[in-house]
N, C-alpha and C. Protein backbone atom coordinates (compact mmCIF):
# COMPACT_ATOMS: atom_id res chain seq x y z
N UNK A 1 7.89 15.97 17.14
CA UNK A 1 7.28 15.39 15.94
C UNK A 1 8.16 15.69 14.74
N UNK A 2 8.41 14.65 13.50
CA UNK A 2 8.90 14.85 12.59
C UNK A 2 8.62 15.61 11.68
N UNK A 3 9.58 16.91 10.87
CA UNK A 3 8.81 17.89 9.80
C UNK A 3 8.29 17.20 8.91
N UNK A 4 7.45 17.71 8.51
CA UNK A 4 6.71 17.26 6.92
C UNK A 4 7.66 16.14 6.02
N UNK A 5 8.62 17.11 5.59
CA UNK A 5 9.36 16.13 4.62
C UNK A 5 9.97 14.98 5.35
N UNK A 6 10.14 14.98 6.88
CA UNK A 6 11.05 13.92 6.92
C UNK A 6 10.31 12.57 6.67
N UNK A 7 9.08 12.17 6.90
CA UNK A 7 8.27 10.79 6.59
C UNK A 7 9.06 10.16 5.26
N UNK A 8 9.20 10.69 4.53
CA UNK A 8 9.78 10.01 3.65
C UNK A 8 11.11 9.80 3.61
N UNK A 9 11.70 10.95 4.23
CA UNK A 9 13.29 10.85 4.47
C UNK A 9 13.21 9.96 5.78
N UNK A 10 12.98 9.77 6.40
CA UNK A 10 12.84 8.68 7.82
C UNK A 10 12.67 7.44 7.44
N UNK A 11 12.51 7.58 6.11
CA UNK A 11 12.08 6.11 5.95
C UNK A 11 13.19 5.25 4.44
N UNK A 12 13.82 6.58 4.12
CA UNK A 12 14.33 6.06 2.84
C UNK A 12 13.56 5.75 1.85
N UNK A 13 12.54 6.45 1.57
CA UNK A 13 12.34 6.54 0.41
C UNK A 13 11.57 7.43 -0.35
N UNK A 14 11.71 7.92 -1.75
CA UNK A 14 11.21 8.44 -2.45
C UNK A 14 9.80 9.10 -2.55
N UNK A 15 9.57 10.31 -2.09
CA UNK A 15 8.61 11.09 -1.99
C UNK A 15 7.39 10.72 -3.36
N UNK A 16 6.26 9.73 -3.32
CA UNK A 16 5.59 9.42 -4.40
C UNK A 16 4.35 9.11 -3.49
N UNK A 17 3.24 9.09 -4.34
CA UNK A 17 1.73 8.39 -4.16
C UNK A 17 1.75 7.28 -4.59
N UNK A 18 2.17 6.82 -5.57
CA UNK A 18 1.78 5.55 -5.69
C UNK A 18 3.22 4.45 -5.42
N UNK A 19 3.12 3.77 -4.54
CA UNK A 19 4.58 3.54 -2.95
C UNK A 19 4.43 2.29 -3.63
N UNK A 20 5.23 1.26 -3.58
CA UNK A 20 5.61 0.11 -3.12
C UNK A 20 5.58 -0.55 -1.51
N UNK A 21 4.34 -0.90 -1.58
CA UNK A 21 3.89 -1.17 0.28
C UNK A 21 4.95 -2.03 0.93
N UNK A 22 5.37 -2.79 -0.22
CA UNK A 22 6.10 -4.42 0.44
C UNK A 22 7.30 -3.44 0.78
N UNK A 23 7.99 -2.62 -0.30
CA UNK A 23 9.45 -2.24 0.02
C UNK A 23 9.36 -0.97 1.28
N UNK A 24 8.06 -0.19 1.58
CA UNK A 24 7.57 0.52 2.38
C UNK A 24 7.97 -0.33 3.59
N UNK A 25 7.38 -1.43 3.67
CA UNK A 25 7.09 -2.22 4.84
C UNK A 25 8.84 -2.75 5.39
N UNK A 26 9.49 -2.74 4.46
CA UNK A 26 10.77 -3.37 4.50
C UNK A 26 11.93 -1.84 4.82
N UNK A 27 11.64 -0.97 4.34
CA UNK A 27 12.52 0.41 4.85
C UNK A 27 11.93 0.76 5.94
N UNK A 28 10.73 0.45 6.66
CA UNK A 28 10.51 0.84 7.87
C UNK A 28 10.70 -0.24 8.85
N UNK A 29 10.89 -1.32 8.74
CA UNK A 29 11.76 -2.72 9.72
C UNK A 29 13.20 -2.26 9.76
N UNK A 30 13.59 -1.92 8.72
CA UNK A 30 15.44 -2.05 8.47
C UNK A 30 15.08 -0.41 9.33
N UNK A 31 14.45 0.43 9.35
CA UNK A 31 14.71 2.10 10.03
C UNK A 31 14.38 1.81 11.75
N UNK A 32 13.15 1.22 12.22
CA UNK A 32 12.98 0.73 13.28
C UNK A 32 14.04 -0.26 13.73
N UNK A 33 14.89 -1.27 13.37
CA UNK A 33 15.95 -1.65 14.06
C UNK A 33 17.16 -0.88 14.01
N UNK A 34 17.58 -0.12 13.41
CA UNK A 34 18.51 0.81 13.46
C UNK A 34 18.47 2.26 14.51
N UNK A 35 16.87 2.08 14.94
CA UNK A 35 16.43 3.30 15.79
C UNK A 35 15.69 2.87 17.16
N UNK A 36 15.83 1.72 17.19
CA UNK A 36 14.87 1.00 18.26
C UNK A 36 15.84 1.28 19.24
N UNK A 37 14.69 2.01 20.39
CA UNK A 37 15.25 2.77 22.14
C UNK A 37 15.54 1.18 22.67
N UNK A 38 15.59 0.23 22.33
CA UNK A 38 16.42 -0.80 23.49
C UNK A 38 17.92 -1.03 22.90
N UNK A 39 18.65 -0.23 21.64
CA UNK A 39 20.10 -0.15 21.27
C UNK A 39 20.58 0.81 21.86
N UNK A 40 19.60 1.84 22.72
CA UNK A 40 20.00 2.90 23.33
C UNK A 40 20.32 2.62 25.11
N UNK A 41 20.16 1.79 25.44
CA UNK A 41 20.08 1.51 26.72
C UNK A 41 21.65 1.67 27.47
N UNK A 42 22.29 2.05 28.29
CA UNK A 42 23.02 2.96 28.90
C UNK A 42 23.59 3.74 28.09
N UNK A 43 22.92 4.73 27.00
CA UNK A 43 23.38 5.41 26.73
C UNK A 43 23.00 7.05 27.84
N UNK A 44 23.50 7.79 27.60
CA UNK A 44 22.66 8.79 28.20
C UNK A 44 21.31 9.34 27.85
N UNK A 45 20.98 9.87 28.96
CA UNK A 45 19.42 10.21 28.88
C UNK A 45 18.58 11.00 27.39
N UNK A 46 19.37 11.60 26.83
CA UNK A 46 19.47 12.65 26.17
C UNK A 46 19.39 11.58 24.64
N UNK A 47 20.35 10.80 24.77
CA UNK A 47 20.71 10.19 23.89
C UNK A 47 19.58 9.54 23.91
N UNK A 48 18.70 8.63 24.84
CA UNK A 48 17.41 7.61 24.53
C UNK A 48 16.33 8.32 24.74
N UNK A 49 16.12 9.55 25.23
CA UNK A 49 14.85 10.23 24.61
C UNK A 49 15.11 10.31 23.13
N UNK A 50 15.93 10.84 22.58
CA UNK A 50 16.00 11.45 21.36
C UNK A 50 16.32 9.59 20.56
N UNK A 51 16.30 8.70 21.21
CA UNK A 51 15.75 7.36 20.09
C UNK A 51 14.26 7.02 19.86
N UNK A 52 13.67 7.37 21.51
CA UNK A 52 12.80 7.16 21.45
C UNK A 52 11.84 7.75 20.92
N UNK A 53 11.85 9.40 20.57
CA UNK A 53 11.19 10.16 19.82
C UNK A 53 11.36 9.40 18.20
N UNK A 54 12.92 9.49 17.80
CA UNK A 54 13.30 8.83 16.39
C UNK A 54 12.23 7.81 16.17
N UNK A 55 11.76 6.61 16.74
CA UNK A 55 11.11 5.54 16.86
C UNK A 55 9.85 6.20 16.54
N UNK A 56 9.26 6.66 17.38
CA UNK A 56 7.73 7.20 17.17
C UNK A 56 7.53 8.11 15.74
N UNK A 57 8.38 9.03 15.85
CA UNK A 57 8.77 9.37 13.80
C UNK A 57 8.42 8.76 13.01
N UNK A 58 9.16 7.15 13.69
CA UNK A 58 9.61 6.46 11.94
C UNK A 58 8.15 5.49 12.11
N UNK A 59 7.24 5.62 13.16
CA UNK A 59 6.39 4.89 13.66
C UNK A 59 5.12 5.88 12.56
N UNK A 60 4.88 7.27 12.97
CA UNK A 60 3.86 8.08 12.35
C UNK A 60 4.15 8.51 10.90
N UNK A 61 5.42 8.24 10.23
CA UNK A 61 5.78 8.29 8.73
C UNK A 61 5.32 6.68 8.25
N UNK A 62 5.46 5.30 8.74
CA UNK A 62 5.06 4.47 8.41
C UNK A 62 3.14 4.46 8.62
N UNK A 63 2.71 4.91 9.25
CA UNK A 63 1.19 4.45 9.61
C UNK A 63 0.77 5.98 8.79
N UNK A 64 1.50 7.05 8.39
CA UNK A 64 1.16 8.41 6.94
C UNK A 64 0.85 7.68 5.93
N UNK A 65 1.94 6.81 5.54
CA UNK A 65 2.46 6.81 4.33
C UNK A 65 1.84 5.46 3.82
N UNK A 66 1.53 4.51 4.72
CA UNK A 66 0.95 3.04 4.04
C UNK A 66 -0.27 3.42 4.13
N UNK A 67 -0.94 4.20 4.36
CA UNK A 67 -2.39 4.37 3.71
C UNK A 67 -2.45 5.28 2.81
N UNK A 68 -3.43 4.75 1.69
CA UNK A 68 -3.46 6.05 0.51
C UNK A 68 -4.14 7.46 0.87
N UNK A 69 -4.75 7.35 1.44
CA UNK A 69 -5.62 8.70 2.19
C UNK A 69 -4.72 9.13 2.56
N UNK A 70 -4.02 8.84 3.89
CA UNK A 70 -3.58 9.98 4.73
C UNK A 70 -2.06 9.68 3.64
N UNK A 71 -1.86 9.13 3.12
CA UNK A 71 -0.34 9.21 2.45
C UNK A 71 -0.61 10.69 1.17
N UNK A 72 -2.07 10.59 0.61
CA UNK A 72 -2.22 11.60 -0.56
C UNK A 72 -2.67 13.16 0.49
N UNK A 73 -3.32 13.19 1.65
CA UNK A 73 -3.26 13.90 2.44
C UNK A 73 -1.87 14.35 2.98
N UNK A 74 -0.78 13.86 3.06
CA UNK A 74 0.66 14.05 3.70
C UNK A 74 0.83 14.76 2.40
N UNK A 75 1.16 14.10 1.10
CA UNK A 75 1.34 14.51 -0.46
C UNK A 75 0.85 16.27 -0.05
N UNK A 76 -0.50 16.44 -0.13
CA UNK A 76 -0.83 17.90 -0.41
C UNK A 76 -0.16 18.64 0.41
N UNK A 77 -0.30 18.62 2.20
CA UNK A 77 0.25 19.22 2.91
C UNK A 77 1.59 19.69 2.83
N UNK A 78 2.63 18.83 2.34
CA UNK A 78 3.88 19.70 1.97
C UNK A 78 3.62 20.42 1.09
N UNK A 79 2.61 20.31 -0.09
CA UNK A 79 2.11 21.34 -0.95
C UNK A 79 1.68 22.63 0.01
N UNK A 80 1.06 22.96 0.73
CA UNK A 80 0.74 23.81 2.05
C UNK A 80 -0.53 23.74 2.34
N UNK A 81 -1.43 22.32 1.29
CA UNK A 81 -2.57 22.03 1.30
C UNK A 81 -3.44 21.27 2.17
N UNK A 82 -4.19 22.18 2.81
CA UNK A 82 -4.82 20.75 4.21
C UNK A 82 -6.16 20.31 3.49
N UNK A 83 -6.37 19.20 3.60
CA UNK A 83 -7.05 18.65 2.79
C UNK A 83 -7.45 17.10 3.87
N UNK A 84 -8.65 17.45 4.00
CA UNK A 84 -9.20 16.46 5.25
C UNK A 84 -9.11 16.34 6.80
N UNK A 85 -8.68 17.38 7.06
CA UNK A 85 -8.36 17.73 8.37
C UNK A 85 -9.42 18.67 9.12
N UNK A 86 -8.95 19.40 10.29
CA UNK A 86 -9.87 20.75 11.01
C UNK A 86 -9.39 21.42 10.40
N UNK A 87 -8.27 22.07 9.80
CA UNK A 87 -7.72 23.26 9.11
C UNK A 87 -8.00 23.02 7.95
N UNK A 88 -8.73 22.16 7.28
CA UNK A 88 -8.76 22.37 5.83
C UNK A 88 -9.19 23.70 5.22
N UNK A 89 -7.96 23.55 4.19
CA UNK A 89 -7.74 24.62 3.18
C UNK A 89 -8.63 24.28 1.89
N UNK A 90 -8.87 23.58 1.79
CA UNK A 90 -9.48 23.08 0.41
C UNK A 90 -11.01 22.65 0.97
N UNK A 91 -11.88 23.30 0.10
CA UNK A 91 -13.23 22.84 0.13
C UNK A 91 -13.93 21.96 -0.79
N UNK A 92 -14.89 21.47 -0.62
CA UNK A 92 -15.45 20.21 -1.65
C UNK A 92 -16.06 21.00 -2.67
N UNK A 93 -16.30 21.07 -3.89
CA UNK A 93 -16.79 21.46 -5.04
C UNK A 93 -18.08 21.53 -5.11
N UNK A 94 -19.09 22.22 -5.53
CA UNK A 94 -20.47 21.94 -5.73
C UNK A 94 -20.49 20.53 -6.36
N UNK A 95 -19.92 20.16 -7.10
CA UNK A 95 -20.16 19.10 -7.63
C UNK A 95 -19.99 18.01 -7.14
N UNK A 96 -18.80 17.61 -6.52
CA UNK A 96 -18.60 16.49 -5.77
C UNK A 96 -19.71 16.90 -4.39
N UNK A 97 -19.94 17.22 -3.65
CA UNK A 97 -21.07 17.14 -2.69
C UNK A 97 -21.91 16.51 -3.11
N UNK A 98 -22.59 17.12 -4.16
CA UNK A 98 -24.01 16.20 -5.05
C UNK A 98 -23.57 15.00 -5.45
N UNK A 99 -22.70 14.66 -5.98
CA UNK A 99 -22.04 13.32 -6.27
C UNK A 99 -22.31 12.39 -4.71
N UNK A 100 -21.68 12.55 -3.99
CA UNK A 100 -21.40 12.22 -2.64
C UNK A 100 -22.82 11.72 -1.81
N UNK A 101 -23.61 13.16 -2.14
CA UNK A 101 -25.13 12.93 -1.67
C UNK A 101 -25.72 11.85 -2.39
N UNK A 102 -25.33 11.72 -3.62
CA UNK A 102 -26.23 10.50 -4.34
C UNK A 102 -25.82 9.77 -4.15
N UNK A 103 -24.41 9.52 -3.76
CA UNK A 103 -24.07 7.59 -3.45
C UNK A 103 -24.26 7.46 -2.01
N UNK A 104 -25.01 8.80 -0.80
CA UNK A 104 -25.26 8.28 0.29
C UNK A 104 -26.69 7.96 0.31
N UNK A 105 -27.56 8.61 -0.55
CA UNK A 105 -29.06 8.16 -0.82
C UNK A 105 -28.75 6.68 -1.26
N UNK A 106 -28.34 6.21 -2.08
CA UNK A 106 -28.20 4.91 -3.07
C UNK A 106 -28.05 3.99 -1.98
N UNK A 107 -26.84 4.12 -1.09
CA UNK A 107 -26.24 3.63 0.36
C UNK A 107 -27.92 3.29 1.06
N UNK A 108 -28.14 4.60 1.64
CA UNK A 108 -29.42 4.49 2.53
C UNK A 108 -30.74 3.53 1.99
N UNK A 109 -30.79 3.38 0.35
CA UNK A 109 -31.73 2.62 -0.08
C UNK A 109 -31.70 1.18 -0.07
N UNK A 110 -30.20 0.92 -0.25
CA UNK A 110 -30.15 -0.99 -0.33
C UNK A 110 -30.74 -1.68 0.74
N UNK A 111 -31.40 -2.66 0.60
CA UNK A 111 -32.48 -3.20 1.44
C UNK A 111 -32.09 -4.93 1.26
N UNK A 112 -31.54 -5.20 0.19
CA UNK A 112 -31.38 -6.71 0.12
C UNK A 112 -29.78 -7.06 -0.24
N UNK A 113 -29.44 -7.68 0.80
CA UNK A 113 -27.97 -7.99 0.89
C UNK A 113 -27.10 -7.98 -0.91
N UNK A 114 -27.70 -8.84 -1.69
CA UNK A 114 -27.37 -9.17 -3.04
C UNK A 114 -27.20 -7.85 -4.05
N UNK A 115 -27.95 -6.58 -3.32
CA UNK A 115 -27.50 -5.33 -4.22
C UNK A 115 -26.69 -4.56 -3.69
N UNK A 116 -26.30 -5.10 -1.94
CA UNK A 116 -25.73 -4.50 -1.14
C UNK A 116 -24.06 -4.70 -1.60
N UNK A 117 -24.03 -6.45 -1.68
CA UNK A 117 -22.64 -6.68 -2.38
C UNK A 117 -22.63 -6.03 -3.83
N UNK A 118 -23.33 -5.91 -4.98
CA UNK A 118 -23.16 -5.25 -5.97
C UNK A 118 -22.41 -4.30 -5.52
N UNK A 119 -23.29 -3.13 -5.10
CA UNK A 119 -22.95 -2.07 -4.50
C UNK A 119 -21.66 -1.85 -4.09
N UNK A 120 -20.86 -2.52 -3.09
CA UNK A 120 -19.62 -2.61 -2.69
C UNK A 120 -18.85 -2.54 -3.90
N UNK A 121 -19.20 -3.32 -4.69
CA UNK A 121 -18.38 -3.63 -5.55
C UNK A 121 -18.20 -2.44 -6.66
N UNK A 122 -19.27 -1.74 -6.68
CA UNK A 122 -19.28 -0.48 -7.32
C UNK A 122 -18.24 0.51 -6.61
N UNK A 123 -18.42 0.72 -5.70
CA UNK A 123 -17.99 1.73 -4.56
C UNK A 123 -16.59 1.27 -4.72
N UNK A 124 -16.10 0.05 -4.37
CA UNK A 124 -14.66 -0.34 -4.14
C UNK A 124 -14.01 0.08 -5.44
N UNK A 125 -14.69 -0.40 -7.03
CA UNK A 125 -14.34 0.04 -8.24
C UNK A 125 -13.58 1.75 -8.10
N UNK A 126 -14.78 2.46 -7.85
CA UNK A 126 -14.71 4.24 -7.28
C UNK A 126 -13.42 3.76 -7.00
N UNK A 127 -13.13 3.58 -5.63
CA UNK A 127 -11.89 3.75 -4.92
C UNK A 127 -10.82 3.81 -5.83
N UNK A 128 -10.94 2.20 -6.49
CA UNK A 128 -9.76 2.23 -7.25
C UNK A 128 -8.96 2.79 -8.31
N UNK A 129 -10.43 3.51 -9.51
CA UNK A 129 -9.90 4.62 -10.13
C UNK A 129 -10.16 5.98 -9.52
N UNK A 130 -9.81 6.13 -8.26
CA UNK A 130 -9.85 7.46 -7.51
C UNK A 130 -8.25 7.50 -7.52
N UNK A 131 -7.78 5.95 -6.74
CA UNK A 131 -6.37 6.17 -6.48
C UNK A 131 -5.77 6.35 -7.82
N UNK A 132 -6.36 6.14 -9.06
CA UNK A 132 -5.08 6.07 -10.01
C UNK A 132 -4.98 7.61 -10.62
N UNK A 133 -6.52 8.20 -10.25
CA UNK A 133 -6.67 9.83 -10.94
C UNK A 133 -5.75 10.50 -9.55
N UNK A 134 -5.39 10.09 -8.53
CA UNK A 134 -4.60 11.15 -7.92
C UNK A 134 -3.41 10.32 -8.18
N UNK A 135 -3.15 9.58 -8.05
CA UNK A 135 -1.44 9.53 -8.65
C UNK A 135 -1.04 10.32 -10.11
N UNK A 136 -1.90 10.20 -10.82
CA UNK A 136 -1.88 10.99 -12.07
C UNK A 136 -1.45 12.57 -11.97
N UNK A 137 -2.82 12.95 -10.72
CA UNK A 137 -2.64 14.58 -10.43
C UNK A 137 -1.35 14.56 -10.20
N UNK A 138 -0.96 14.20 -8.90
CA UNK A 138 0.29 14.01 -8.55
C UNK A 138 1.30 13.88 -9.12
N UNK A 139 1.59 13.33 -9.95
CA UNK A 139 2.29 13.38 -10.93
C UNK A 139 2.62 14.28 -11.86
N UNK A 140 1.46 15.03 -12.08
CA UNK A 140 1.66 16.51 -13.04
C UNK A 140 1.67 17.52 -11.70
N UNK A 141 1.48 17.75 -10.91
CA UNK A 141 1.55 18.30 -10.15
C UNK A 141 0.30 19.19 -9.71
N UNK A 142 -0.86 18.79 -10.32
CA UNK A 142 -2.00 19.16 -10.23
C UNK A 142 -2.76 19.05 -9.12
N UNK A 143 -2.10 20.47 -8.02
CA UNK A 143 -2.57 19.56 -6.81
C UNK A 143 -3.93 20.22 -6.52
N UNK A 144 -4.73 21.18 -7.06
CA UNK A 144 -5.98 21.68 -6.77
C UNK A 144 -6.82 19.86 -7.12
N UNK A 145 -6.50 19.80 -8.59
CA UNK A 145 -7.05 18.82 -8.50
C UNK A 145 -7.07 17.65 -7.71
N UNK A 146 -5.54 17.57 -7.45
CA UNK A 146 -5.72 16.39 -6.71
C UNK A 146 -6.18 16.25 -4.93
N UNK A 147 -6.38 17.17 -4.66
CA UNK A 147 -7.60 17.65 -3.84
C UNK A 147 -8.74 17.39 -3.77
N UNK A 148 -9.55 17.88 -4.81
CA UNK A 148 -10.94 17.09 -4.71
C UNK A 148 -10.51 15.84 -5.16
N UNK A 149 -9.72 15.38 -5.85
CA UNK A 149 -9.91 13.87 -5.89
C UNK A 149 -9.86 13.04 -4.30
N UNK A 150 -8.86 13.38 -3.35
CA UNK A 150 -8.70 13.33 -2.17
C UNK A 150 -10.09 13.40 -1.72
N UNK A 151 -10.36 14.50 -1.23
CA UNK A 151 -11.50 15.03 -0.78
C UNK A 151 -12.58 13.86 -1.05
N UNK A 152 -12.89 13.62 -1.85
CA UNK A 152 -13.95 12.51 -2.65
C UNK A 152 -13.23 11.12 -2.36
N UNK A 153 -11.84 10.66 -2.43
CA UNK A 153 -11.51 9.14 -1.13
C UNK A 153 -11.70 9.53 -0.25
N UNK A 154 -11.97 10.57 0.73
CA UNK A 154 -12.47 10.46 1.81
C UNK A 154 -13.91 10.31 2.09
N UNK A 155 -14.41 10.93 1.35
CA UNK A 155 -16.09 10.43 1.09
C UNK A 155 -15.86 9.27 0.86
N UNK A 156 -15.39 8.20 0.34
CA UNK A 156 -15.97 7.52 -0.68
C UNK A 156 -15.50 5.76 0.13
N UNK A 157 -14.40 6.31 0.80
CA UNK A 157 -14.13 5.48 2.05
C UNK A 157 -14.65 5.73 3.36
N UNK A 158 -15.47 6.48 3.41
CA UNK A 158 -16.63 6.39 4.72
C UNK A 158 -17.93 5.80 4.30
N UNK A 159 -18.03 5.95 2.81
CA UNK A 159 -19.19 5.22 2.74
C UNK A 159 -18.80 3.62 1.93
N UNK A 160 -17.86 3.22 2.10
CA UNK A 160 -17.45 1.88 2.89
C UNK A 160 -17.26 1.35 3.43
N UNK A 161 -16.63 2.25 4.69
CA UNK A 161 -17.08 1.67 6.28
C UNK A 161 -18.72 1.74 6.35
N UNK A 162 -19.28 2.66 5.96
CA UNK A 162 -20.70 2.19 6.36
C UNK A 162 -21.56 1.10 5.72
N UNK A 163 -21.20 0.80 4.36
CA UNK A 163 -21.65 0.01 3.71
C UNK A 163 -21.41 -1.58 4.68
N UNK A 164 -20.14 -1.66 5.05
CA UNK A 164 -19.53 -2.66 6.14
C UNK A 164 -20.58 -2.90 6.92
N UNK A 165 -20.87 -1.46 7.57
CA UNK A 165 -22.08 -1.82 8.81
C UNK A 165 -23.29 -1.58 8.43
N UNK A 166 -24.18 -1.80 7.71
CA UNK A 166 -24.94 -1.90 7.22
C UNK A 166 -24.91 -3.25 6.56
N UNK A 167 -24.03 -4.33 5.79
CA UNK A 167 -23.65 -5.09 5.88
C UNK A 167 -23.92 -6.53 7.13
N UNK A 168 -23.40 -5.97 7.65
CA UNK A 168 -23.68 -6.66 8.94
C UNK A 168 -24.81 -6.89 9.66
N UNK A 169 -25.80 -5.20 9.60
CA UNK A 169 -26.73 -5.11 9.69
C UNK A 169 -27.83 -5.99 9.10
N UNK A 170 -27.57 -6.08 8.13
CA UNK A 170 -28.65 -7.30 7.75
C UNK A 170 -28.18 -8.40 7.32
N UNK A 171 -27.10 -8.98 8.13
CA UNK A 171 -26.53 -10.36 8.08
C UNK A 171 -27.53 -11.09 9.79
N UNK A 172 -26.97 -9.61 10.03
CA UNK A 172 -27.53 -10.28 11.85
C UNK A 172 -29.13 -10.52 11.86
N UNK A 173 -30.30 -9.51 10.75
CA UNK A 173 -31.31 -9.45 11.02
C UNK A 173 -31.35 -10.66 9.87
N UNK A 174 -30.51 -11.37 9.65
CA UNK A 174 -31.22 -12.19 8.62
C UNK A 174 -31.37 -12.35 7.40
N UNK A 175 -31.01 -11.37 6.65
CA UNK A 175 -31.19 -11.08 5.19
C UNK A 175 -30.40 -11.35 4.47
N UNK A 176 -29.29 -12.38 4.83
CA UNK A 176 -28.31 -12.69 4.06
C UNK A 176 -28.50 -13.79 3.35
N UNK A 177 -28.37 -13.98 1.95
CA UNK A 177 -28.43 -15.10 1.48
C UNK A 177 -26.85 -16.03 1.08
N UNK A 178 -26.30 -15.88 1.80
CA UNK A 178 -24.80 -16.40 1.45
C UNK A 178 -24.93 -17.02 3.15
């Protein structure tokens, strides 16, 4: 497996949170054909394990790094911060819990599709100034903080997958007016 820092060095580029996906997407095509195990083929054995590991590298630094979660999760960990994992080092705040608890009560209450999309739309809002307060942390280097901010996109994107299914849930029973 690749060290910490190399995801970004594997990939050519610049250790940041807030990435350029398109040029992300384009340094990991140009790194995968330059490392792809079928340029290795009669080479020696030694030589195409060690592409084929390279490949899977540049495979788990691309699928780190294009998501903001596990990309601001990668972020802390070279800090020495586990943050959303089984080893987490960082715990949720009294405060964000209660936060968390009230937008899963709010969640559990929507009953009619039309407050359900509101809702999303609230929640997705969250997301979006979540990502811009941890690029910020990040940026000053504020990584306690940018921890619970983490900590709280991970809440805050599970209760958008559930909103999804719940969603659905009362598309299928009917309650959809769209």
């Amino acid at each position: 497996m690749a060290d910490f820092l190399e995801y970004f060095t594997l990939l050519d580029i610049l250790p940041a949170f807030d990435l350029d996906l398109t040029a992300l997407e384009t340094h990991y095509f140009q790194q995968q054909r330059n490392n792809h195990p079928d340029r290795f083929v009669g080479k020696p054995n030694a030589e195409r394990l060690a592409a084929l590991q390279r490949s899977a590298d540049i495979n788990l630094a691309y699928e780190t790094l294009k998501d903001p979660l596990k990309r601001a999760q990668y972020l802390l960990l070279l800090q020495g911060m586990y943050v959303g994992t089984e080893k987490d080092t960082v715990k949720p705040s009294q405060e964000l819990l209660a936060e968390m608890m009230e937008l899963r009560e709010n969640i559990d209450e929507l009953t009619e599709i039309n407050a359900l999309y509101a809702f999303v739309d609230e929640v997705d809002e969250m997301r979006r100034r979540l990502l811009n307060f941890i690029d910020v942390a990040y940026n000053k280097g504020q990584w306690d903080k940018m921890a619970q901010l983490v900590l709280k996109l991970g809440y805050v994107q599970k209760a958008m997958n559930d909103l999804t299914k719940q969603k659905a849930k009362m598309v299928k029973a009917g309650k959809s007016n769209k």
